[in-house]
C-alpha atoms as a PDB file:
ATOM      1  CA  UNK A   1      23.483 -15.273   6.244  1.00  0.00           C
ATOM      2  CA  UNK A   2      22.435 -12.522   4.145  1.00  0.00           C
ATOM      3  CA  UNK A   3      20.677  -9.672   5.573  1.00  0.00           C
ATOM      4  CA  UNK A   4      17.508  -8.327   4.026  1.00  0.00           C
ATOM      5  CA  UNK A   5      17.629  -4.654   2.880  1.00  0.00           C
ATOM      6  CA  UNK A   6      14.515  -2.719   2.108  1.00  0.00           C
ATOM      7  CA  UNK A   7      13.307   1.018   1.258  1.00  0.00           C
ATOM      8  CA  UNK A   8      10.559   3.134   2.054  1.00  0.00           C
ATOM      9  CA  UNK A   9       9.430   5.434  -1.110  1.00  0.00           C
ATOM     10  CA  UNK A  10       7.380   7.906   1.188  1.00  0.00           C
ATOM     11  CA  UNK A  11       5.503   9.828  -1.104  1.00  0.00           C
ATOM     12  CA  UNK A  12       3.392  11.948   1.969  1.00  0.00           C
ATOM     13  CA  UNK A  13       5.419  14.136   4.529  1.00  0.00           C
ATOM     14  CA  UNK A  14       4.941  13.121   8.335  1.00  0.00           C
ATOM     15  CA  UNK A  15       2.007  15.012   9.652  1.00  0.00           C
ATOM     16  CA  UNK A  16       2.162  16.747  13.274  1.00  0.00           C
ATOM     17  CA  UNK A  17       1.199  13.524  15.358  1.00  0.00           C
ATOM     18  CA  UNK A  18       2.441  10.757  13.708  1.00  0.00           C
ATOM     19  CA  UNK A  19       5.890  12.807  14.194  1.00  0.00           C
ATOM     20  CA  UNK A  20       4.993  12.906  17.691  1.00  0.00           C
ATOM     21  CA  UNK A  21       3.651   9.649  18.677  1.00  0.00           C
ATOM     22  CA  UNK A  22       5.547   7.501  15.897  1.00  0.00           C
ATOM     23  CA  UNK A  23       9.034   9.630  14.995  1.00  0.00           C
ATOM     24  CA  UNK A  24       7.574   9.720  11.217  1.00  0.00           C
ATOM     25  CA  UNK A  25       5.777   7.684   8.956  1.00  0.00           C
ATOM     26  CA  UNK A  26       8.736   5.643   8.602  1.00  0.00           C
ATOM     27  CA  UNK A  27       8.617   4.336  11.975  1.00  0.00           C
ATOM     28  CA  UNK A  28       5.247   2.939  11.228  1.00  0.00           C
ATOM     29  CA  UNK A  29       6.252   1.024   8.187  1.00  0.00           C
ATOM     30  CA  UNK A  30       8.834  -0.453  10.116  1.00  0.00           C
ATOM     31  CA  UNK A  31       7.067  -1.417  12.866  1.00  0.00           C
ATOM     32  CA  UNK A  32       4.700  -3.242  10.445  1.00  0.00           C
ATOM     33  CA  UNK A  33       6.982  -4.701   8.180  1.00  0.00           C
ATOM     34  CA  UNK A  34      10.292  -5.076   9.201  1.00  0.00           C
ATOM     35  CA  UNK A  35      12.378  -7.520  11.216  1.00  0.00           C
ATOM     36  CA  UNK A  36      15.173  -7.855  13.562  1.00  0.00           C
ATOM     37  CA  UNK A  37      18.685  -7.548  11.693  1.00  0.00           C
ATOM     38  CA  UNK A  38      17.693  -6.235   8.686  1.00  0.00           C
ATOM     39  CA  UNK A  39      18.446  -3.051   7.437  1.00  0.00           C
ATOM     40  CA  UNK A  40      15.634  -0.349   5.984  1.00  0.00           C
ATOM     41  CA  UNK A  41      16.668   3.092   4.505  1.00  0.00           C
ATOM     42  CA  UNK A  42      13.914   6.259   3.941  1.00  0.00           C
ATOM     43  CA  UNK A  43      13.983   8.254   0.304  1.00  0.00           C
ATOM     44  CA  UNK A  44      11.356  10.924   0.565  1.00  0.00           C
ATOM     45  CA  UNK A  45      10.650  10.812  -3.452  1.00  0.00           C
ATOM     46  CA  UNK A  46       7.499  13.612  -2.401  1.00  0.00           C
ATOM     47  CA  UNK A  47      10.551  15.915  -1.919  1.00  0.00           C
ATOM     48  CA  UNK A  48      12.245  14.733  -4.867  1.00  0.00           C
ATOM     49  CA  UNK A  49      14.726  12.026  -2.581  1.00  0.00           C
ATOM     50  CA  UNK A  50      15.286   8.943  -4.469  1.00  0.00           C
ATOM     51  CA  UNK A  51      17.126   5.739  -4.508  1.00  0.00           C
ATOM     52  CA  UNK A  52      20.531   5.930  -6.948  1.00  0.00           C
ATOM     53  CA  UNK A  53      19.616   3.551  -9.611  1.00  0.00           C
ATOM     54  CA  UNK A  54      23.108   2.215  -9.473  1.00  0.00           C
ATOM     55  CA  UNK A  55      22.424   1.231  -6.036  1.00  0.00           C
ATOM     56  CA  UNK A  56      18.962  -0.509  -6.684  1.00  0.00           C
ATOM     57  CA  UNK A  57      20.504  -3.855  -7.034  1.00  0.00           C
ATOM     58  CA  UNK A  58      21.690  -3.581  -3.493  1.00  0.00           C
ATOM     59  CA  UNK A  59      18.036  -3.681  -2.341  1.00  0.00           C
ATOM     60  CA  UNK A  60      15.876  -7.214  -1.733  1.00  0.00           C
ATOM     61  CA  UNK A  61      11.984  -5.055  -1.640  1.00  0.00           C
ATOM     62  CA  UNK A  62      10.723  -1.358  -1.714  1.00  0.00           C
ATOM     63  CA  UNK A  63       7.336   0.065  -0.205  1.00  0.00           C
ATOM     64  CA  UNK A  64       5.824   3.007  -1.852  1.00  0.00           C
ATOM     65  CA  UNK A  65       3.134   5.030   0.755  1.00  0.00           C
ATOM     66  CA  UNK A  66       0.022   6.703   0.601  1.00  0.00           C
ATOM     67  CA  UNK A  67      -0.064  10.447  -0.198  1.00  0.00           C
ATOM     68  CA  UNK A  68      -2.273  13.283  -0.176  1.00  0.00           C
ATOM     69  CA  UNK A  69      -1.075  13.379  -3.716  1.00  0.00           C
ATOM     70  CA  UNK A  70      -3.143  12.170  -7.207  1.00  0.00           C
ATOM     71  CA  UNK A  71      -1.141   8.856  -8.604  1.00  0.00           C
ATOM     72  CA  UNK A  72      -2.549  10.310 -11.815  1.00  0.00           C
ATOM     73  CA  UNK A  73      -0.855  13.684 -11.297  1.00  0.00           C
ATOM     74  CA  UNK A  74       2.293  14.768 -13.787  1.00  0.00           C
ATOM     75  CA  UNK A  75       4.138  16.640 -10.909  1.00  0.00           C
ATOM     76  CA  UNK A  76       7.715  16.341 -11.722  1.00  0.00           C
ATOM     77  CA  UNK A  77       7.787  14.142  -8.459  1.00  0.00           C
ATOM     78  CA  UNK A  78       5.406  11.453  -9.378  1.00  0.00           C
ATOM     79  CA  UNK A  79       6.320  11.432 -13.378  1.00  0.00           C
ATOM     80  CA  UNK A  80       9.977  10.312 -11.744  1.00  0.00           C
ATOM     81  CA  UNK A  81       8.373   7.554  -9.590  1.00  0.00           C
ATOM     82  CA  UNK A  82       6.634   6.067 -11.982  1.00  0.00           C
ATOM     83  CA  UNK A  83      10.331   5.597 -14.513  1.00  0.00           C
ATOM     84  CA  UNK A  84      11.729   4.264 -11.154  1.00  0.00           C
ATOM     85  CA  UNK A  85       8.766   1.487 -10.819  1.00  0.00           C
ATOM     86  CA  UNK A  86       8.870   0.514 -14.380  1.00  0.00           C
ATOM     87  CA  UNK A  87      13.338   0.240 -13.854  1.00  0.00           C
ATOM     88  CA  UNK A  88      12.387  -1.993 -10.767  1.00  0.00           C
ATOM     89  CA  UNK A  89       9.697  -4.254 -12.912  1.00  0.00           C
ATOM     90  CA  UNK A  90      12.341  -4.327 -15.203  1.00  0.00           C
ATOM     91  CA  UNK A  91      14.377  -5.752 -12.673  1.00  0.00           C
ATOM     92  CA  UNK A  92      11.839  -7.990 -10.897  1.00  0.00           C
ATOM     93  CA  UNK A  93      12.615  -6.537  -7.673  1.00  0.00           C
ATOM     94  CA  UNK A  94       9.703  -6.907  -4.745  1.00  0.00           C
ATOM     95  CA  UNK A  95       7.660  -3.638  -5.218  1.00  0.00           C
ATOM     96  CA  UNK A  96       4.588  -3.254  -2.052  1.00  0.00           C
ATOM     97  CA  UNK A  97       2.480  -0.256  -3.348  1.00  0.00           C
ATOM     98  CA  UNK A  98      -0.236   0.595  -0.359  1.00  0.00           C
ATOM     99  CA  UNK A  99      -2.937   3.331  -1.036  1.00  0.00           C
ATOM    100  CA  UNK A 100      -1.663   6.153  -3.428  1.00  0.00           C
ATOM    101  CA  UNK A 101       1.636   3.307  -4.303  1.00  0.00           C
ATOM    102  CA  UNK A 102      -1.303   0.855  -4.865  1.00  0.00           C
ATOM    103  CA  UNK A 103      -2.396   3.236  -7.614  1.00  0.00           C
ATOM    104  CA  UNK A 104       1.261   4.650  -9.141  1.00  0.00           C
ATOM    105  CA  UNK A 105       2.107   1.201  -9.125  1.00  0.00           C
ATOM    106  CA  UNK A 106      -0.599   0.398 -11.724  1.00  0.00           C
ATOM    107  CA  UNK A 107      -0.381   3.100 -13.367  1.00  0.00           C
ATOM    108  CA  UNK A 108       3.116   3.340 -13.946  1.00  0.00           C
ATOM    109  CA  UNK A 109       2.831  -0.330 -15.755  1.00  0.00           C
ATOM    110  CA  UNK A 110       0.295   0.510 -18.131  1.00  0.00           C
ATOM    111  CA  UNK A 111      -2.969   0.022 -15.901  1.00  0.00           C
ATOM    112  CA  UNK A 112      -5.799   2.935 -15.376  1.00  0.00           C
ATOM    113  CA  UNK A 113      -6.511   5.059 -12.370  1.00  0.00           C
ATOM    114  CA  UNK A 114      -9.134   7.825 -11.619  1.00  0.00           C
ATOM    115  CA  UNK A 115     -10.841   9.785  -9.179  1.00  0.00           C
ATOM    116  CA  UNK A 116     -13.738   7.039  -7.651  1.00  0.00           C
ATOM    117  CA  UNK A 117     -17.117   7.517  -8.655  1.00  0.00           C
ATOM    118  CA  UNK A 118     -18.334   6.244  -6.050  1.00  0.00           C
ATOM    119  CA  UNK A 119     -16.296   9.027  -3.789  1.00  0.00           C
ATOM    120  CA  UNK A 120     -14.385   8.829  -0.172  1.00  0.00           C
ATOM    121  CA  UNK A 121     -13.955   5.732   1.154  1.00  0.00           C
ATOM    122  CA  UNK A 122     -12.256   6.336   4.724  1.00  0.00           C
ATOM    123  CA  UNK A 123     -13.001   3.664   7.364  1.00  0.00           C
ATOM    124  CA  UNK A 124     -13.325   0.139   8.135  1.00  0.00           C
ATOM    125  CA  UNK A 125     -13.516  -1.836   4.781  1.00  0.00           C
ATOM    126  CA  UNK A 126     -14.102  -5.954   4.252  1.00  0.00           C
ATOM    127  CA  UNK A 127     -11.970  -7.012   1.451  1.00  0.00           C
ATOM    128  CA  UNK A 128     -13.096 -10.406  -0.382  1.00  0.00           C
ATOM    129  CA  UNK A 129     -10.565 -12.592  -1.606  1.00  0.00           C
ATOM    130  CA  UNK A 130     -10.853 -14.125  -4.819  1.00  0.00           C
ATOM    131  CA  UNK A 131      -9.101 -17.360  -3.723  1.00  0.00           C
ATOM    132  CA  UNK A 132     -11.056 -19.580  -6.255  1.00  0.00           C
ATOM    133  CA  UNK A 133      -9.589 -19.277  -9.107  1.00  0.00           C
ATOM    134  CA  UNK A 134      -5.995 -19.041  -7.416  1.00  0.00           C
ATOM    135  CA  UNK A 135      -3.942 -18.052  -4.385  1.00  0.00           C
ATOM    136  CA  UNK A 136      -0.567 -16.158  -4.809  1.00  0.00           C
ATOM    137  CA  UNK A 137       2.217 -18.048  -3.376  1.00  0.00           C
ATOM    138  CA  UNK A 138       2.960 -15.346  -0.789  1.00  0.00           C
ATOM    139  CA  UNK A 139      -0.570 -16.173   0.619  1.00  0.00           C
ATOM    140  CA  UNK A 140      -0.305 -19.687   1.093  1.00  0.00           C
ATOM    141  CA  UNK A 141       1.625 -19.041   4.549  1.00  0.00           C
ATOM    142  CA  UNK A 142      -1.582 -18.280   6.325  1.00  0.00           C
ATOM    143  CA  UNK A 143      -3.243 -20.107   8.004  1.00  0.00           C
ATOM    144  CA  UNK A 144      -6.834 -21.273   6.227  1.00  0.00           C
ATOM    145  CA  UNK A 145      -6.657 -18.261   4.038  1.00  0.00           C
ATOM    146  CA  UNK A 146      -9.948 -16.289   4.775  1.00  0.00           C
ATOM    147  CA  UNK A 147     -12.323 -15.157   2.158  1.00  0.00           C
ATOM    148  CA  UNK A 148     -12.951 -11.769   3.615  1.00  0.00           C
ATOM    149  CA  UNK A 149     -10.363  -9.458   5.680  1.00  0.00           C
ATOM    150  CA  UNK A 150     -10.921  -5.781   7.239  1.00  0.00           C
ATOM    151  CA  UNK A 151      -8.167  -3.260   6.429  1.00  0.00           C
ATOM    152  CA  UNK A 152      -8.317   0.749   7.051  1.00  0.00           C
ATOM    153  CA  UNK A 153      -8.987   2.361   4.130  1.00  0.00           C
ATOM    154  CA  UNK A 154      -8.759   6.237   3.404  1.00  0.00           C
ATOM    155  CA  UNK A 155      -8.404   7.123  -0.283  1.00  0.00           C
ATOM    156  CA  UNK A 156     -10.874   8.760  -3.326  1.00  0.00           C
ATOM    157  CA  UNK A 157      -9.023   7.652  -6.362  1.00  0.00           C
ATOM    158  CA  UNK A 158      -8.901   4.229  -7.159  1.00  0.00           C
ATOM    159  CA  UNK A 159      -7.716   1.941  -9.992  1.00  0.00           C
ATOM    160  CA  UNK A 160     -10.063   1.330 -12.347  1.00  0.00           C
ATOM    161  CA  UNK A 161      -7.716  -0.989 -14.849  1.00  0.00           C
ATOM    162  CA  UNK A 162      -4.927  -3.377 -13.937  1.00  0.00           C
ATOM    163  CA  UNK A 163      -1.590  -3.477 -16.153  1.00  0.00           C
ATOM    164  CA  UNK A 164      -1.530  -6.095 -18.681  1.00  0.00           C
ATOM    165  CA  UNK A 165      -0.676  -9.463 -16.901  1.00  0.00           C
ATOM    166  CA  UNK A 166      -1.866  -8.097 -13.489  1.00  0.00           C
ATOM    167  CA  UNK A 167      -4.137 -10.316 -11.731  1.00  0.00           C
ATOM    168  CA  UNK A 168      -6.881  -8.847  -8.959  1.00  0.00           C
ATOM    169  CA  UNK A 169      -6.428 -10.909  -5.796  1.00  0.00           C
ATOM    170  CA  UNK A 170      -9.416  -8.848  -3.729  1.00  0.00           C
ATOM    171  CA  UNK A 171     -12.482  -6.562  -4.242  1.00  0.00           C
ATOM    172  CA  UNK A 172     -14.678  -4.399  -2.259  1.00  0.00           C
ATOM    173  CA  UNK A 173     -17.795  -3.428  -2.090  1.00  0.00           C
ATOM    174  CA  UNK A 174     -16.801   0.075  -3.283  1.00  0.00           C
ATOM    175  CA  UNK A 175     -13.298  -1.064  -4.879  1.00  0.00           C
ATOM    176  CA  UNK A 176     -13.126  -3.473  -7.966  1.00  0.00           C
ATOM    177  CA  UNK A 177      -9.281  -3.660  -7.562  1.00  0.00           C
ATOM    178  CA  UNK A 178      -8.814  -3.308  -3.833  1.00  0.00           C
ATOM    179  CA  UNK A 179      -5.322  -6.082  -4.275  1.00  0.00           C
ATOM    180  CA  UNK A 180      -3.832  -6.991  -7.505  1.00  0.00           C
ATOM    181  CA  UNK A 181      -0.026  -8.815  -8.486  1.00  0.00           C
ATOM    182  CA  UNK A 182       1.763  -9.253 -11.201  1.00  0.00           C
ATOM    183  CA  UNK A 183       4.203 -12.127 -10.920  1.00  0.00           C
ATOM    184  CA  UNK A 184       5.715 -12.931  -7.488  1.00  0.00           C
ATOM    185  CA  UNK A 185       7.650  -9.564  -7.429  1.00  0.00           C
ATOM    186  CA  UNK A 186       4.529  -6.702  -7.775  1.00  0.00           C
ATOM    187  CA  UNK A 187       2.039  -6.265  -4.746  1.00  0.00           C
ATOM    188  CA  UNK A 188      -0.612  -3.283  -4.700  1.00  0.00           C
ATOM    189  CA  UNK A 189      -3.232  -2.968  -1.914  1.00  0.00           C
ATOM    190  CA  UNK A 190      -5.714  -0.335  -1.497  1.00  0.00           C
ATOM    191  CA  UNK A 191      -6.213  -0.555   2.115  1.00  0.00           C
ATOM    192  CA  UNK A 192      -3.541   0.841   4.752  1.00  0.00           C
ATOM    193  CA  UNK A 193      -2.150  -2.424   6.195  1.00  0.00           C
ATOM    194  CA  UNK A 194       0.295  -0.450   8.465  1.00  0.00           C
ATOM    195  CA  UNK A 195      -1.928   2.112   9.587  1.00  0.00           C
ATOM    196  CA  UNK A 196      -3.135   1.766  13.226  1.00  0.00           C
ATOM    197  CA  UNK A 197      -6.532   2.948  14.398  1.00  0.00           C
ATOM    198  CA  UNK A 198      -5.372   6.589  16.125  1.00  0.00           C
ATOM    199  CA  UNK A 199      -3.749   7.410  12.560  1.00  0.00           C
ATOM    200  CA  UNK A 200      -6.909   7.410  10.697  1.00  0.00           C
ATOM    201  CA  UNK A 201      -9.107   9.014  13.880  1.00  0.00           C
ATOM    202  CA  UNK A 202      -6.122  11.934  13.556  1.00  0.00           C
ATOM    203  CA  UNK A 203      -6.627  11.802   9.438  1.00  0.00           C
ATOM    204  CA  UNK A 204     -10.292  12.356   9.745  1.00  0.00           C
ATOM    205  CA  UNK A 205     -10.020  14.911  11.777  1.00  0.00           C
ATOM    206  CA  UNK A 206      -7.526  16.840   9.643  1.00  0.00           C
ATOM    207  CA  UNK A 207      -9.772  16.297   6.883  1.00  0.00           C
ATOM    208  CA  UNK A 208     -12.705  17.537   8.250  1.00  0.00           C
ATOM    209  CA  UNK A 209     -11.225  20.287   9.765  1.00  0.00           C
ATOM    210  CA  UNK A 210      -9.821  21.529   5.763  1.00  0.00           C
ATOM    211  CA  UNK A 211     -13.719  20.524   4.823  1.00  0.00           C
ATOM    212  CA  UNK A 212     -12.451  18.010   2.694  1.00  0.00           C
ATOM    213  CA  UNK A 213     -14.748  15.539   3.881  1.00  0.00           C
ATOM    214  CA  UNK A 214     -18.224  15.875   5.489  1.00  0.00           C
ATOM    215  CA  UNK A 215     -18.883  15.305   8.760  1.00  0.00           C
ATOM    216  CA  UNK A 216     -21.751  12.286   8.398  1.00  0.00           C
ATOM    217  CA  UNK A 217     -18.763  10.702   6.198  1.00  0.00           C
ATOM    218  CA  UNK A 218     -16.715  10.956   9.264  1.00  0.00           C
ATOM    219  CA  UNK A 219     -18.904  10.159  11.883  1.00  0.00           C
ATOM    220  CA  UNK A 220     -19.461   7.229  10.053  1.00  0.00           C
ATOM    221  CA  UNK A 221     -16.123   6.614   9.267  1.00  0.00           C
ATOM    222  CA  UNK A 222     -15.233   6.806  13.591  1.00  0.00           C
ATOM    223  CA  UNK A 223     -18.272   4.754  14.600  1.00  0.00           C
ATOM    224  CA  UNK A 224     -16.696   2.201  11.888  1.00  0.00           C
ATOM    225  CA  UNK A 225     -13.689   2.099  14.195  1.00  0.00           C
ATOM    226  CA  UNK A 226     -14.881   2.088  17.723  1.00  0.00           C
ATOM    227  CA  UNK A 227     -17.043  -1.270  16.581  1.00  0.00           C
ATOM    228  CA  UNK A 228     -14.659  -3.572  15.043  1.00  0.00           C
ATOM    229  CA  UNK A 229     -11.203  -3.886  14.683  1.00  0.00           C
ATOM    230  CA  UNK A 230      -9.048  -4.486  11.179  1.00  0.00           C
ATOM    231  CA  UNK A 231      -6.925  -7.492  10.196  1.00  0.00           C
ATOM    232  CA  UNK A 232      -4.040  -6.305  11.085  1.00  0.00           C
ATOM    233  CA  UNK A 233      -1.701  -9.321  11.784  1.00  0.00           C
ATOM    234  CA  UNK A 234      -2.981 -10.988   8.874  1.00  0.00           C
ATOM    235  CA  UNK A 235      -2.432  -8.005   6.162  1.00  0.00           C
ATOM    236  CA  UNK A 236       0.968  -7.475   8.108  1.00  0.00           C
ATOM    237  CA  UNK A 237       1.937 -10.943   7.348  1.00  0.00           C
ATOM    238  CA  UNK A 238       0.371 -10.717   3.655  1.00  0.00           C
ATOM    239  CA  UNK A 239       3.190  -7.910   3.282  1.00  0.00           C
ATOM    240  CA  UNK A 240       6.135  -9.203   5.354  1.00  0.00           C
ATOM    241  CA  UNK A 241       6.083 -12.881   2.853  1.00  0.00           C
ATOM    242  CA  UNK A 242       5.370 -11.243   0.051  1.00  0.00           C
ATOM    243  CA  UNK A 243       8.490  -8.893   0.624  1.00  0.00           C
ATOM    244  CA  UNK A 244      10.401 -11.744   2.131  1.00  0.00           C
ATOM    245  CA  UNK A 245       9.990 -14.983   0.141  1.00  0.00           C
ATOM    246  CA  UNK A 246      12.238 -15.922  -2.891  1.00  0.00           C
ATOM    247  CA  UNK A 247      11.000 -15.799  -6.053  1.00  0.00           C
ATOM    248  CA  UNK A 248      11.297 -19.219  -7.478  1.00  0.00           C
ATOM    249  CA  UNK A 249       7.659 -20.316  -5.923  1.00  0.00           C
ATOM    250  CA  UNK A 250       5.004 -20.574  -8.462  1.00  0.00           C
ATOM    251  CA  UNK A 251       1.206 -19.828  -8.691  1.00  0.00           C
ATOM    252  CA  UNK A 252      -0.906 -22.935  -7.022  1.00  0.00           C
END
């Protein structure tokens, strides 16, 4: 039996206490995503680590992270991402592209992203599906797909424009493009599906203390948290079949 192999594009370095209480950022994604006997390898592309391309064959899905970072930035970094997602398209290889790899996913197939007009959005968010005029294939393994679904969010750019032959699977109230795919092999979500609840309370802290945020943002943001909970099984399962399922399933 063939063993699943999978990367981790982490395009944020590990802050102070997800080193400490996780081991790294890496850790996390694994804990969310991954499965017994399969194998999952780290290139820190922030710090200019990537994947040889003659060795991209070899792998069956990648993840690209959130980051601090702009998606719509030309740091020599991100410019060199975006040629490797448009090689993997190219390829039809799974691509999973969660916050900032939501947005260099889009943009590095022709979509548009910006800075959100409508500012921060950091907290608990309900995502609506648009499951009526079709549900990916991926999605079909849950059970009574719901029309709505809390993730963690924590970004202020957002995509404004999906690539050519991209379809949006979810909105928000804040986020026109909160989930879009392309085929059965690209997958971009907004939200933080791997992210538990003490990660963002230690990211809004950080981010308050560098005033990057205000505080009635993040005392918003917290009481968010301490009142409901997100989907987390259900988003983690969104991501595990859409890594894991062959591609020969079509759109219902």
């Amino acid at each position: 039996m063939k063993v699943g192999r999978y990367a981790v594009l982490l395009a944020a370095r590990d802050s102070e206490y997800v080193e400490r209480v996780y081991g790294g950022y890496f850790n996390v994604f694994i804990a969310a995503f991954g499965e017994e006997g399969e194998r999952w390898d780290l290139f820190r592309v922030v710090d200019d680590e990537f994947p040889d391309m003659s060795e991209l064959y070899k792998y069956d899905g990648f993840v690209i992270s959130g980051s601090p970072y702009d998606a719509y930035g030309n740091d020599y970094w991100i410019l060199k991402l975006c040629f490797l997602l448009q090689t993997l398209d190219a390829m039809e290889k799974k691509v999973l592209g969660i916050c900032f790899g939501h947005q260099v996913l889009c943009r590095s197939l022709g979509g548009k992203v910006g800075k959100a007009c409508s500012g921060w959005d950091i907290g608990l968010t309900t995502v609506k599906v648009v499951k009526d005029l079709w549900v990916p294939s991926f999605l079909e393994e849950l059970d009574e797909m719901p029309s709505t679904l809390s993730i963690i969010e924590c970004h202020q750019d957002e995509v404004f424009e999906v690539p050519m032959g991209a379809q949006v699977v979810a909105f928000s109230e804040k986020t026109g493009v909160e989930m879009f795919v392309i085929g059965q092999h690209i997958l971009g979500i907004q939200g933080h599906p791997e992210y538990t609840k003490d990660i963002l309370y230690n990211i809004i802290d950080r981010l308050l203390d560098n005033n990057s945020i205000q505080r009635d943002i993040a005392e918003k943001a917290k009481f968010g948290l301490e009142t409901a909970e997100p989907d987390r099984k259900s988003w983690e399962k969104i991501c595990r079949d859409f890594l894991k399922r062959r591609q020969n399933s079509s759109f219902s």
